[in-house]
C-alpha atoms as a PDB file:
ATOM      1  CA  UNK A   1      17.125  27.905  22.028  1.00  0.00           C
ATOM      2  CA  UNK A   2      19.659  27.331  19.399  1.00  0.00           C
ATOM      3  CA  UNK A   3      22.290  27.128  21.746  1.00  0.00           C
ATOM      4  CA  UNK A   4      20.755  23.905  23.502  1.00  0.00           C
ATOM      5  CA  UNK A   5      20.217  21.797  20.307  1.00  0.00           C
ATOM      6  CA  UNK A   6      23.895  22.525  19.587  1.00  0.00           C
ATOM      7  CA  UNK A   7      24.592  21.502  23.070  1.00  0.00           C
ATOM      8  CA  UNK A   8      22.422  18.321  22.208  1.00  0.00           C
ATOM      9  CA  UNK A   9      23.994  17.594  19.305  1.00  0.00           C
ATOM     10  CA  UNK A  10      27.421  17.613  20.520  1.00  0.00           C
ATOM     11  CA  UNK A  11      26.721  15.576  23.708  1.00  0.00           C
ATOM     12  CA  UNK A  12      25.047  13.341  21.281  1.00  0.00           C
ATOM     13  CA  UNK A  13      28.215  12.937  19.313  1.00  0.00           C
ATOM     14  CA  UNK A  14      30.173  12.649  22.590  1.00  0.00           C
ATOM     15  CA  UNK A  15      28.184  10.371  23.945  1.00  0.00           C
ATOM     16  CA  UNK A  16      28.321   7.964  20.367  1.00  0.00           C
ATOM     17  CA  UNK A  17      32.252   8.069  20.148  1.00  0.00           C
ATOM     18  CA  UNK A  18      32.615   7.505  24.054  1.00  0.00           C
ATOM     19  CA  UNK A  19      30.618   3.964  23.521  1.00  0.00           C
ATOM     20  CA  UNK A  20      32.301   3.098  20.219  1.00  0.00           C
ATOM     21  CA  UNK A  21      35.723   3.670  21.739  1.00  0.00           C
ATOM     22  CA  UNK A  22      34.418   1.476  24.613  1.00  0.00           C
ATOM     23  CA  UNK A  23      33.190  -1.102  22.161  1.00  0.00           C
ATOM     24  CA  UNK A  24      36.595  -0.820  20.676  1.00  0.00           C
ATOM     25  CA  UNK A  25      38.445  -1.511  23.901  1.00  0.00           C
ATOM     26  CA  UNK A  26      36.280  -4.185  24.665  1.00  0.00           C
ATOM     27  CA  UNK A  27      36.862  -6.167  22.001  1.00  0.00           C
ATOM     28  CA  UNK A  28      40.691  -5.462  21.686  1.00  0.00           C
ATOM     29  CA  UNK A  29      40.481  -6.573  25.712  1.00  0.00           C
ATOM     30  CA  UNK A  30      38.621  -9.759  24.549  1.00  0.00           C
ATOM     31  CA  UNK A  31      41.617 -10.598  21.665  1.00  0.00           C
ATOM     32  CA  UNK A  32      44.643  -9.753  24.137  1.00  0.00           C
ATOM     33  CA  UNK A  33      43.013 -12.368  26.795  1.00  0.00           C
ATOM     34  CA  UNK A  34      42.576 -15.031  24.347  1.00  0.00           C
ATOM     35  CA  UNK A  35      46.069 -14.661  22.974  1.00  0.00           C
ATOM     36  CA  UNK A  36      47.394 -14.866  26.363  1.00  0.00           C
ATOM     37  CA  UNK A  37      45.235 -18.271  26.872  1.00  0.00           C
ATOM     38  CA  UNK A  38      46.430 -19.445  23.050  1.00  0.00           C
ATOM     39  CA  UNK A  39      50.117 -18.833  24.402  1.00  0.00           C
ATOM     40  CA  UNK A  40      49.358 -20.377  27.902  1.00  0.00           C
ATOM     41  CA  UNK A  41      48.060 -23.662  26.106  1.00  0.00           C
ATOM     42  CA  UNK A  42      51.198 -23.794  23.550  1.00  0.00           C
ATOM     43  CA  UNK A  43      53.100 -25.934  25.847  1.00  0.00           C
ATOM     44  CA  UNK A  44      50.820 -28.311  26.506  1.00  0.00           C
ATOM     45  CA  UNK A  45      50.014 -28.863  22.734  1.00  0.00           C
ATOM     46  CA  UNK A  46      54.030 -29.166  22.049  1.00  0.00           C
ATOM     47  CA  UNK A  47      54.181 -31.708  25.136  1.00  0.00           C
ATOM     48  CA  UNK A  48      51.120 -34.224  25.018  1.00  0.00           C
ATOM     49  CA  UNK A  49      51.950 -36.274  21.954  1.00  0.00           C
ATOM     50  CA  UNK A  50      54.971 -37.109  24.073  1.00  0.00           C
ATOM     51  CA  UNK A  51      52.764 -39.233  26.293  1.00  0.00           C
ATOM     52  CA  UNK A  52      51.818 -41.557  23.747  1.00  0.00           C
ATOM     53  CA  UNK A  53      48.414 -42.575  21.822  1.00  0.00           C
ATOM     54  CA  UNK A  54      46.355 -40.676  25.063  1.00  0.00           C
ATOM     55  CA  UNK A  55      48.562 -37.587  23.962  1.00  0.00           C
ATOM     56  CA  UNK A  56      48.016 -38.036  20.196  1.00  0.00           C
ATOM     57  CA  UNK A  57      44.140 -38.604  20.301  1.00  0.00           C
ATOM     58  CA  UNK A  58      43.419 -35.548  20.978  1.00  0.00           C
ATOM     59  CA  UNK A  59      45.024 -33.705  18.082  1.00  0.00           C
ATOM     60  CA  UNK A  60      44.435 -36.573  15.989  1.00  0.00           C
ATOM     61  CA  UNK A  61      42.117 -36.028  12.405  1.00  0.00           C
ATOM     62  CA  UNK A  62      38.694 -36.756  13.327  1.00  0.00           C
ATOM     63  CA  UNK A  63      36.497 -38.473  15.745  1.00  0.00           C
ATOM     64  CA  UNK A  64      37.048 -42.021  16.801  1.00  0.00           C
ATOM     65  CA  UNK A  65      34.475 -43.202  14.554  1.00  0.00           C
ATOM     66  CA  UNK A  66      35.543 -41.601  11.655  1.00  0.00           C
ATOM     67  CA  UNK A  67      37.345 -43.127   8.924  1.00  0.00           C
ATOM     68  CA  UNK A  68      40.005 -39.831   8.961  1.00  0.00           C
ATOM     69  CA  UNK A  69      43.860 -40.896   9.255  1.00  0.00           C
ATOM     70  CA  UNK A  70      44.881 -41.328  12.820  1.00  0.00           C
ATOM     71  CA  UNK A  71      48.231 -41.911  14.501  1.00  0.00           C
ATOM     72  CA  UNK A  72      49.076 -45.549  14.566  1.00  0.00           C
ATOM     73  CA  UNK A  73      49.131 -47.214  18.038  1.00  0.00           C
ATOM     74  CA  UNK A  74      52.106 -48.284  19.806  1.00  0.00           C
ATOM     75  CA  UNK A  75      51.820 -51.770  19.073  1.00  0.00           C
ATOM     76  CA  UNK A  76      51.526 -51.413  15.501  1.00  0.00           C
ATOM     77  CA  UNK A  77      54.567 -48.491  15.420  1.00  0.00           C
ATOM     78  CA  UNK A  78      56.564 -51.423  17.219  1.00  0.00           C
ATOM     79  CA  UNK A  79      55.943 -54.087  14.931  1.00  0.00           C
ATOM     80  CA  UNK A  80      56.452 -51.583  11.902  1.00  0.00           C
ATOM     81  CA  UNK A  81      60.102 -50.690  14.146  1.00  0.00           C
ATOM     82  CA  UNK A  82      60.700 -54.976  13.866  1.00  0.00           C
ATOM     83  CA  UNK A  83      60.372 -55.849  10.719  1.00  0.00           C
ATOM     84  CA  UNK A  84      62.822 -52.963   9.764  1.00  0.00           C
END
């Protein structure tokens, strides 16, 4: 009888580091695929401000209605260009 609690206990313990080397995986699985979709993205972070204000507003401070710092437009970057 002693002999099957042992048995217990050890499939017990087998059984708890089985799932928390799963859980492990899981979440290491979960950090490699969002890298890989941070690193996918890159580009197109680097390239949109090249396509002018659309480009800019999104990575620009704030929310259209805020009073945060945003990019000036092209009008008023080409009259600042003028009077130079």
């Amino acid at each position: 009888m002693a002999a099957v609690g042992g048995l217990l206990l050890i499939l017990a313990g087998t059984l708890g580091m089985l799932l928390l080397l799963g859980f492990i995986a899981l979440r290491l699985l979960g950090a490699a695929l969002a890298t890989l979709l941070y690193l996918l993205l890159a580009p197109l972070a680097v390239l949109a401000p090249a396509l002018g204000d659309a480009g800019r507003t999104p990575f620009a401070f704030g929310s259209p209605a805020s009073s945060a710092p945003r990019w000036p437009s092209s009008s008023t970057r080409s009259r600042l260009a003028s009077s130079c």
